[in-house]
Protein backbone atom coordinates (compact mmCIF):
# COMPACT_ATOMS: atom_id res chain seq x y z
CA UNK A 1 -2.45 190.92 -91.34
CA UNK A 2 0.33 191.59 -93.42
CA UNK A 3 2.34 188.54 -92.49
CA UNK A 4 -1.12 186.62 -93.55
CA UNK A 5 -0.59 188.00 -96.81
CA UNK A 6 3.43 186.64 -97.57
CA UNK A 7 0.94 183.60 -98.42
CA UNK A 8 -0.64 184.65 -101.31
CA UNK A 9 2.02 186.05 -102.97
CA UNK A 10 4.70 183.20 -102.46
CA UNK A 11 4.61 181.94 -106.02
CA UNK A 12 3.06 185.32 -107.79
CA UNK A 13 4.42 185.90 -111.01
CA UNK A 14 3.26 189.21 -111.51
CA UNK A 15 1.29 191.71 -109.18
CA UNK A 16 -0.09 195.13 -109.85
CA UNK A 17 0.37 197.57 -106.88
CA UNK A 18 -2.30 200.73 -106.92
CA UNK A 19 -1.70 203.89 -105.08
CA UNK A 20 -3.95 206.93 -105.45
CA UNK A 21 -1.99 209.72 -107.66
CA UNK A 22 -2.16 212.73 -105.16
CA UNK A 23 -1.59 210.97 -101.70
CA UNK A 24 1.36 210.40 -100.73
CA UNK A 25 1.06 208.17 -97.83
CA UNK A 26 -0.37 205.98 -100.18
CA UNK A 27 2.57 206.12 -102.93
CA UNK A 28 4.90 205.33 -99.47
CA UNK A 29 2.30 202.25 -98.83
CA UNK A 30 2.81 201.26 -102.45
CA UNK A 31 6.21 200.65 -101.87
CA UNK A 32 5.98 198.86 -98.78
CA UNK A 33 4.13 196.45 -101.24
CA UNK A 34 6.71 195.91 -103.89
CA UNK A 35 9.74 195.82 -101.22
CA UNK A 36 7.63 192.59 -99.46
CA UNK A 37 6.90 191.16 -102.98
CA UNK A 38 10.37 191.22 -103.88
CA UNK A 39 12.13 190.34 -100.76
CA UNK A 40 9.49 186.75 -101.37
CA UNK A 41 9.20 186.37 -105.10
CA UNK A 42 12.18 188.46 -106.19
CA UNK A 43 11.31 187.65 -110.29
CA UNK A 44 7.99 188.97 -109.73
CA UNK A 45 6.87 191.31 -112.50
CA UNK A 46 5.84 195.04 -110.70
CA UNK A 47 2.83 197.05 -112.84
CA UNK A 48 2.55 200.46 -110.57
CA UNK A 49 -0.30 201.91 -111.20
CA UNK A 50 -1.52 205.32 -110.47
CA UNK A 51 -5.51 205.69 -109.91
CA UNK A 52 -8.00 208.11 -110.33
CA UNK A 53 -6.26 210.63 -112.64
CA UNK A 54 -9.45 212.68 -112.56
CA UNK A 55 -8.33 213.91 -109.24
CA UNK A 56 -5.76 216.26 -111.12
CA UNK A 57 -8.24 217.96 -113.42
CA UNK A 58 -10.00 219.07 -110.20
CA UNK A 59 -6.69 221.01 -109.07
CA UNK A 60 -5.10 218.25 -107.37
CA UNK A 61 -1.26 217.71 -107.58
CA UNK A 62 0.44 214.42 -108.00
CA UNK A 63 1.95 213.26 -105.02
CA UNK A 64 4.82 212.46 -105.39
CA UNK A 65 5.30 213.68 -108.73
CA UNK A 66 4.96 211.36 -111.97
CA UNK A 67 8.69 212.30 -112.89
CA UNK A 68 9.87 210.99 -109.27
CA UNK A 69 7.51 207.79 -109.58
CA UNK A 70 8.75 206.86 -113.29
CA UNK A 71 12.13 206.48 -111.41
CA UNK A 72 10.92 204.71 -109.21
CA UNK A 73 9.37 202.26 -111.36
CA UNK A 74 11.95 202.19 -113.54
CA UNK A 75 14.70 201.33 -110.65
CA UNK A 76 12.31 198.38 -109.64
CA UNK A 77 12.04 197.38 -113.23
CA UNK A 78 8.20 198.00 -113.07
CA UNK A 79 5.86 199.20 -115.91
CA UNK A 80 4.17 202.49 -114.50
CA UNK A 81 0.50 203.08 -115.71
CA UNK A 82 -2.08 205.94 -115.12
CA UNK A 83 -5.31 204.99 -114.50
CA UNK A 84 -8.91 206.69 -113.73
CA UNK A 85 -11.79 204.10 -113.44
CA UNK A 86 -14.06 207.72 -113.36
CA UNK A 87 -13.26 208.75 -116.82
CA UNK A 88 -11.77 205.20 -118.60
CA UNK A 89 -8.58 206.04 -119.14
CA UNK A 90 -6.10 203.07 -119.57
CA UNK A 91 -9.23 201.14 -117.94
């Protein structure tokens, strides 16, 4: 599967990469993501984006934390957004 997907992202411009903001496993799958973007379209704009938000208002921690993933977007040159579909925000 995910050499089946180097196809349709060979000429992307831009891609937005989701992870869920309190699993970690995900955030790690996230940047699988951007490292095989890059390593085929190495101009391609990175949005990160951090879903369902509402998860933290129920007690849940950010995993990793936002401080850690700004970095990381910011290393990557990537705009980070956070995101709930549940409540609207940035929607």
């Amino acid at each position: 599967y995910d050499s089946m997907t180097r196809i349709y992202y060979r000429g992307a411009r831009a891609a937005i990469v989701c992870y869920e903001i309190s699993n970690q496993i995900a955030f790690n799958r996230a940047k699988h993501w951007v490292r095989e973007l890059r390593s085929i379209e190495e101009k391609c704009k990175i949005y990160i984006c951090a879903t369902k938000t509402d998860l933290l208002d129920e007690g849940r921690e950010p995993a990793p934390s936002l401080d850690a993933v700004g970095a990381y977007a910011s290393g990557i040159q990537a705009k980070l957004f956070i995101t709930s579909s549940k409540t609207g925000e940035n929607i």
